[in-house]
N, C-alpha and C. Protein backbone atom coordinates (compact mmCIF):
# COMPACT_ATOMS: atom_id res chain seq x y z
N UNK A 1 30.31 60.86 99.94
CA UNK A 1 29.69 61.43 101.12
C UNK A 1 28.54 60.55 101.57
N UNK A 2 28.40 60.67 102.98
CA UNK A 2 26.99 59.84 103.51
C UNK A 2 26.36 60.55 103.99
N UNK A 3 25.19 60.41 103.94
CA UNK A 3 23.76 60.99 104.17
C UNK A 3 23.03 60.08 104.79
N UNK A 4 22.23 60.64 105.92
CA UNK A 4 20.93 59.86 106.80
C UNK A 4 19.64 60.55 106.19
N UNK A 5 18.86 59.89 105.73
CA UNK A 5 17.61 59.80 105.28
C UNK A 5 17.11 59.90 106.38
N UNK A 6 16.34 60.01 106.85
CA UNK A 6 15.12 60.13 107.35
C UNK A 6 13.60 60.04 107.27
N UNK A 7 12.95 59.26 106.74
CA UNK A 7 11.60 59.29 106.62
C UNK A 7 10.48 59.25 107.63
N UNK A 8 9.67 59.99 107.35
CA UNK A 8 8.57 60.36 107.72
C UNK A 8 7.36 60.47 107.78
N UNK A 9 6.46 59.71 108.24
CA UNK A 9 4.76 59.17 107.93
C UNK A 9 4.07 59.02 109.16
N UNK A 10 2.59 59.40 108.69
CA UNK A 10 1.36 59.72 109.27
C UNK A 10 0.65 57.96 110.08
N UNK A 11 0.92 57.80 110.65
CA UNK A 11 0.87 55.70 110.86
C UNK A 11 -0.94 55.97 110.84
N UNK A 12 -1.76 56.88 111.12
CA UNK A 12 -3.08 56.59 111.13
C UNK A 12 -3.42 57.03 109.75
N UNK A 13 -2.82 57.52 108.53
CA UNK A 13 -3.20 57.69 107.22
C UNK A 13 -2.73 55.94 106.77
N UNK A 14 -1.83 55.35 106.92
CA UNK A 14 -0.88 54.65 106.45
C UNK A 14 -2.15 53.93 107.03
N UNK A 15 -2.57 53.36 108.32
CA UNK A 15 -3.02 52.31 108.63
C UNK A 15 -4.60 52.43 107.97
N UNK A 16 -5.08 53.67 107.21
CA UNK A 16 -6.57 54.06 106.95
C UNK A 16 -5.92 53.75 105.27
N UNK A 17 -5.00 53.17 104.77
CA UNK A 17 -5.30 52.80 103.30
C UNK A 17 -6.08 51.88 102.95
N UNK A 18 -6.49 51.72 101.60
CA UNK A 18 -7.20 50.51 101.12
C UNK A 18 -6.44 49.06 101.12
N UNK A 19 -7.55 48.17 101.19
CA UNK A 19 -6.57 46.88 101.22
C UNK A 19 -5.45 46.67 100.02
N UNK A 20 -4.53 46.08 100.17
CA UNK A 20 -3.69 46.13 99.34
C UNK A 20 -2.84 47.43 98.97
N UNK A 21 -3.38 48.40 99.09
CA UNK A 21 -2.68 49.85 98.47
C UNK A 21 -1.28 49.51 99.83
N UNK A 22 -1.17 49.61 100.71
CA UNK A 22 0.13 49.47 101.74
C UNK A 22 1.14 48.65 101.25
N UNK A 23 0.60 47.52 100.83
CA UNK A 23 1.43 46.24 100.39
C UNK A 23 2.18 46.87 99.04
N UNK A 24 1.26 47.62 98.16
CA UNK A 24 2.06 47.86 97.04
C UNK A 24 2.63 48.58 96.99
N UNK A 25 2.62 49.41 98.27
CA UNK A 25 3.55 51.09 98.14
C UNK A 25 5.13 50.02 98.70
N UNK A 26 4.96 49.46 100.11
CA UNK A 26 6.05 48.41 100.49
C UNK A 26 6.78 47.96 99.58
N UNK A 27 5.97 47.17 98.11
CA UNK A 27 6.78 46.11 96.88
C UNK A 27 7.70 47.44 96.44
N UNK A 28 7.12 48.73 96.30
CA UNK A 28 7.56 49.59 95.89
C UNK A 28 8.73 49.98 96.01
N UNK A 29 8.57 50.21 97.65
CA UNK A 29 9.89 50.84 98.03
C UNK A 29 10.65 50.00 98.10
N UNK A 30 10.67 48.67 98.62
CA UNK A 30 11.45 47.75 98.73
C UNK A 30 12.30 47.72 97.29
N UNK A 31 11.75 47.89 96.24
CA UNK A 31 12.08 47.95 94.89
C UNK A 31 12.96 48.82 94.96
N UNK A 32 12.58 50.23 95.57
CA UNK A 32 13.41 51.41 95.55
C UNK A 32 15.18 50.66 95.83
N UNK A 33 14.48 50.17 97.39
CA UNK A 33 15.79 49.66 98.13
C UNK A 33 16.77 49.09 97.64
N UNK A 34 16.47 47.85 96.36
CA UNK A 34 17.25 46.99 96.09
C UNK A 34 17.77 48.19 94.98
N UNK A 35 17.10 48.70 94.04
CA UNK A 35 17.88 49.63 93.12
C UNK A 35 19.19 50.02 93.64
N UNK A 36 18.98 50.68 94.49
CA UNK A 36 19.99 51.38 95.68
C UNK A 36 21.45 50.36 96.16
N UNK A 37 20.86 49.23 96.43
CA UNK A 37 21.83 48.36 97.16
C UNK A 37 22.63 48.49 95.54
N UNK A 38 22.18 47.56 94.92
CA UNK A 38 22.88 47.04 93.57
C UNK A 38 24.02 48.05 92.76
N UNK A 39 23.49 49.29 93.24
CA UNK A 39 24.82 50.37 92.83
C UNK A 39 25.63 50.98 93.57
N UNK A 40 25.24 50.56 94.89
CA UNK A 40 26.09 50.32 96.15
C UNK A 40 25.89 51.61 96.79
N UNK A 41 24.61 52.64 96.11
CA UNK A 41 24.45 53.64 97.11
C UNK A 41 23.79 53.49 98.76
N UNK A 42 23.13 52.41 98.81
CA UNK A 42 22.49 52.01 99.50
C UNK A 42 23.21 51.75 101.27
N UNK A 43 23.62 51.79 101.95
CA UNK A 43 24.46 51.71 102.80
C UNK A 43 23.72 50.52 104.52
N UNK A 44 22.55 50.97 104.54
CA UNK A 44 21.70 50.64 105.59
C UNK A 44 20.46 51.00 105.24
N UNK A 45 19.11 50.72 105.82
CA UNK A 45 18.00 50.65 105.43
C UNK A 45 16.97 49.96 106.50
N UNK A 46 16.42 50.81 107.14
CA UNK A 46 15.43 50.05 108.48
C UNK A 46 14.34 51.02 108.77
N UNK A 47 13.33 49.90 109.53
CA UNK A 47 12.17 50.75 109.48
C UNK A 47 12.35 50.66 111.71
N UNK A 48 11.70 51.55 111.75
CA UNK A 48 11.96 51.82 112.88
C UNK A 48 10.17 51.37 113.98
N UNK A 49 10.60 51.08 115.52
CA UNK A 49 9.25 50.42 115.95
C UNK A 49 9.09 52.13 116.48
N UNK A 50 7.88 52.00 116.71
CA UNK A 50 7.23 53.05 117.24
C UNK A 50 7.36 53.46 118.87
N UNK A 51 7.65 52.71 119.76
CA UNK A 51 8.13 53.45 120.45
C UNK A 51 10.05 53.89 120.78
N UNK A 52 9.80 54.92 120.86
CA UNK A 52 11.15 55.56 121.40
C UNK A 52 11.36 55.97 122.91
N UNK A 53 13.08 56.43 123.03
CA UNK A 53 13.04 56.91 124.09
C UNK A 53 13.96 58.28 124.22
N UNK A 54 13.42 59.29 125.24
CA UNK A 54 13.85 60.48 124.88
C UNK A 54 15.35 60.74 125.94
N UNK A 55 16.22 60.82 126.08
CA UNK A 55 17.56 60.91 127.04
C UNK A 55 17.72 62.25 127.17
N UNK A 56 17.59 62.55 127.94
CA UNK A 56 17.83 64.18 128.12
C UNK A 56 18.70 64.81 129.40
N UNK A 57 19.48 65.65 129.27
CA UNK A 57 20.26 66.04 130.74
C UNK A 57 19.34 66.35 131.86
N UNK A 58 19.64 66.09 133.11
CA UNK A 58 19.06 66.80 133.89
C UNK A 58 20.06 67.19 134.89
N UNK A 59 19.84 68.06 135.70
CA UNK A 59 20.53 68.31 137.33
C UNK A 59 20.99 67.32 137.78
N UNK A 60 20.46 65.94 138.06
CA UNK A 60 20.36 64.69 138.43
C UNK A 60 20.81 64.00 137.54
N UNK A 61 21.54 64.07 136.15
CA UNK A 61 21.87 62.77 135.56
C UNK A 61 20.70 63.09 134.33
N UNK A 62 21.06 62.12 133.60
CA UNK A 62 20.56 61.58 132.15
C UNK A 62 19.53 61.30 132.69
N UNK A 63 18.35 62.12 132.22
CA UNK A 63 17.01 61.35 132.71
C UNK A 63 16.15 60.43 131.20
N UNK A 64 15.68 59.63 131.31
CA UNK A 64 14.95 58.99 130.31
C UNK A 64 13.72 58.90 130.56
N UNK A 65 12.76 58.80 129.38
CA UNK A 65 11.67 59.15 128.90
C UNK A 65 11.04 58.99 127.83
N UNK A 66 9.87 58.42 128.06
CA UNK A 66 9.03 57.71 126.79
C UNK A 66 8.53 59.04 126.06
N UNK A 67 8.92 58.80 124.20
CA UNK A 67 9.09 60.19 123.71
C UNK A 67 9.50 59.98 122.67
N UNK A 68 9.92 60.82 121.72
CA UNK A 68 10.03 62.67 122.38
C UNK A 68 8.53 62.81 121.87
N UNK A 69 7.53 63.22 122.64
CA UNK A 69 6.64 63.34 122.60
C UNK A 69 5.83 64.99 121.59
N UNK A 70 6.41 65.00 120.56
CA UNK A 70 5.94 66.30 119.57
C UNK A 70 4.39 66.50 119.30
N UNK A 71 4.28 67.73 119.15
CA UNK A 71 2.88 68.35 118.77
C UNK A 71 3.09 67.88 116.76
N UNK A 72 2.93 66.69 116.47
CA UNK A 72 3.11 66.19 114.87
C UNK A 72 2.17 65.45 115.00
N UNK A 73 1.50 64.86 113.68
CA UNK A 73 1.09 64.12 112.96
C UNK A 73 1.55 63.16 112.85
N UNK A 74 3.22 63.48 112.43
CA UNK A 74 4.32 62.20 111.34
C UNK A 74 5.24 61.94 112.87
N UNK A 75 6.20 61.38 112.15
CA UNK A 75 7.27 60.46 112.91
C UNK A 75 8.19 59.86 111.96
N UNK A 76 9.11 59.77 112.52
CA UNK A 76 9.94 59.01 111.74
C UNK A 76 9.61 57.41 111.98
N UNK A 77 9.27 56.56 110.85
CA UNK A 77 8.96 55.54 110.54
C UNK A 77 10.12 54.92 110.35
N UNK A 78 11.11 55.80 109.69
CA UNK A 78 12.76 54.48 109.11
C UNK A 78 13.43 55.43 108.89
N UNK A 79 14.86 54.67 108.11
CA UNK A 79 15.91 55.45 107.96
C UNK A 79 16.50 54.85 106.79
N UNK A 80 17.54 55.45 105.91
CA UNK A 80 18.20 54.72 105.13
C UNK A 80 20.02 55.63 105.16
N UNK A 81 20.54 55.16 104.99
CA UNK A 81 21.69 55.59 104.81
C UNK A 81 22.70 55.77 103.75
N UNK A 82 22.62 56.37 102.99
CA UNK A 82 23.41 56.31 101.66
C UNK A 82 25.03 56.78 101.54
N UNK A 83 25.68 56.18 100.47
CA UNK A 83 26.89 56.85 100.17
C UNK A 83 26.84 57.39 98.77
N UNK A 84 27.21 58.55 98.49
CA UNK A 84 26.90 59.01 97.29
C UNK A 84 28.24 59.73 96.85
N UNK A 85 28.33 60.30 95.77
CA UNK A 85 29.08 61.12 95.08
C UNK A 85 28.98 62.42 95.74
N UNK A 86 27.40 63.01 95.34
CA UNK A 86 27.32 64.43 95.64
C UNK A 86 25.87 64.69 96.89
N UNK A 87 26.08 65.49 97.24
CA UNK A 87 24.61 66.19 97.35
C UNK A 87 24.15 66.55 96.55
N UNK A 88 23.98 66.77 95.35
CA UNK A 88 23.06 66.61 94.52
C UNK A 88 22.20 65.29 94.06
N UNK A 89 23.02 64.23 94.09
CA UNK A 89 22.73 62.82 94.10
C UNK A 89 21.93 61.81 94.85
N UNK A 90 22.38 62.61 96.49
CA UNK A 90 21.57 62.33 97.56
C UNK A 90 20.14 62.92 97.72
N UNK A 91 19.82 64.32 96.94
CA UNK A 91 19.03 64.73 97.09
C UNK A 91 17.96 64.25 95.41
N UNK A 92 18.76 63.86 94.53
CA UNK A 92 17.86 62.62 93.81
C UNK A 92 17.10 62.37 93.87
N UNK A 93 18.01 61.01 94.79
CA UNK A 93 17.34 59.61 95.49
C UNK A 93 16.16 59.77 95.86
N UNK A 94 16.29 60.77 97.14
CA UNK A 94 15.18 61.46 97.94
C UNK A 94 14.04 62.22 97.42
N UNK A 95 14.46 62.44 96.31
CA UNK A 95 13.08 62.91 95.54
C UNK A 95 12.54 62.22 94.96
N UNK A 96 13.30 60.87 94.83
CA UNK A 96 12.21 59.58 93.71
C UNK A 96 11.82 58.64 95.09
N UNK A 97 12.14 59.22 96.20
CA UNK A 97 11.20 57.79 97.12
C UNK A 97 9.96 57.49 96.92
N UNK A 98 9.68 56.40 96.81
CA UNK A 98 8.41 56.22 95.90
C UNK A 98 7.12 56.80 97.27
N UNK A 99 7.01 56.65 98.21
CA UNK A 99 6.18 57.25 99.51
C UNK A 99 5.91 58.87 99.19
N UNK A 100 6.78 59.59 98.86
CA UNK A 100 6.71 61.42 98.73
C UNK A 100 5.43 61.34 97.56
N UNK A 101 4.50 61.95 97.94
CA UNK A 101 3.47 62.40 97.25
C UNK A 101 2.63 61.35 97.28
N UNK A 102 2.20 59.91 97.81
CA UNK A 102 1.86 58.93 97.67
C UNK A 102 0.38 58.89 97.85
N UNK A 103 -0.82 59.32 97.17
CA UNK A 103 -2.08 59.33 97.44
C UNK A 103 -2.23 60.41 97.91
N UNK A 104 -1.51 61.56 98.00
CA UNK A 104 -1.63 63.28 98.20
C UNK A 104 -0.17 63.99 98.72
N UNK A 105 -0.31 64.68 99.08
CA UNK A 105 1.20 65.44 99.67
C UNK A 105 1.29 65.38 101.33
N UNK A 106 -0.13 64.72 101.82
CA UNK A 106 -0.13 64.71 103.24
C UNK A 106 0.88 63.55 103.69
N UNK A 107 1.46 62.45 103.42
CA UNK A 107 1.94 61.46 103.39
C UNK A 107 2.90 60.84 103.88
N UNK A 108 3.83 61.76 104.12
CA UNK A 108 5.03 62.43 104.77
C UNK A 108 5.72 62.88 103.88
N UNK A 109 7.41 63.09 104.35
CA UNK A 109 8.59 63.11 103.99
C UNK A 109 9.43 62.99 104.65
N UNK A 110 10.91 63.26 103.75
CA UNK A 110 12.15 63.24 104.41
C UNK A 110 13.41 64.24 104.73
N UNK A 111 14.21 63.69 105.47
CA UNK A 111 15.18 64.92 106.02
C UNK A 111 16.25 64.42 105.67
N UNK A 112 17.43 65.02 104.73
CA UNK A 112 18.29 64.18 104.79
C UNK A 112 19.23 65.03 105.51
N UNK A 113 20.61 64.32 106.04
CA UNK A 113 21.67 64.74 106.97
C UNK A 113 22.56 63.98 106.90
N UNK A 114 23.66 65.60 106.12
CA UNK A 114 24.98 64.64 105.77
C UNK A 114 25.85 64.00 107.04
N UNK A 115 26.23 63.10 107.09
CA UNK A 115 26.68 62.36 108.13
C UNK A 115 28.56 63.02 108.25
N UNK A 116 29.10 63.20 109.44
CA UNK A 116 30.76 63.71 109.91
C UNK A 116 31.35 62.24 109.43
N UNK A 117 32.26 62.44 109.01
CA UNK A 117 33.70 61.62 108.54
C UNK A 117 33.46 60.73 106.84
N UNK A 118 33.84 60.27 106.98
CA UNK A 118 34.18 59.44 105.83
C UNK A 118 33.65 58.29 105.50
């Protein structure tokens, strides 16, 4: 089964760390990442730029829009994509991302979503 990760972080906590503390959470996860690749759960893996755009129906057609503009803190920062055995497996992973709990519980998190087909 595949699953979309989702991650989720605060960019003005992230950008208010100490020097170096960012870099090592990064060696970290990146670490996470390759674990992942090497047993082939790993599928895709990207960090995402900060702006988006929101597509939404209107009367008039698909209107677009700088967005989606939420009452949050977080954002989705990246994504990863896994193939796994179970949902139980997927939900693992997701509990050892090295970011969840990272210098408090404010930090973010993630959403995962099993992906349609095969």
């Amino acid at each position: 089964m595949k699953y979309l990760m989702l991650i989720y972080g605060n960019e003005q906590i992230w950008n208010s760390l100490p020097a170096g503390e960012l870099e090592a959470l990064i060696a970290e996860v990146d670490g996470f990442n390759e674990s992942l690749r090497a047993t082939g759960e790993l599928v895709d893996c990207q960090g995402l730029e900060t702006r988006s755009r929101a597509i939404r129906a209107s009367k008039d057609g698909p209107l677009v829009t700088d967005g989606p503009y939420l009452e949050a803190k977080e954002h989705v920062g990246s994504y990863s994509v896994l193939d796994v055995d179970s949902e139980e497996r997927a939900l693992e992973i997701a509990r050892s991302y090295p970011a969840l709990g990272f210098g408090g519980t404010d930090r973010g998190g993630l959403e995962m979503w099993p992906l349609m087909g095969r």
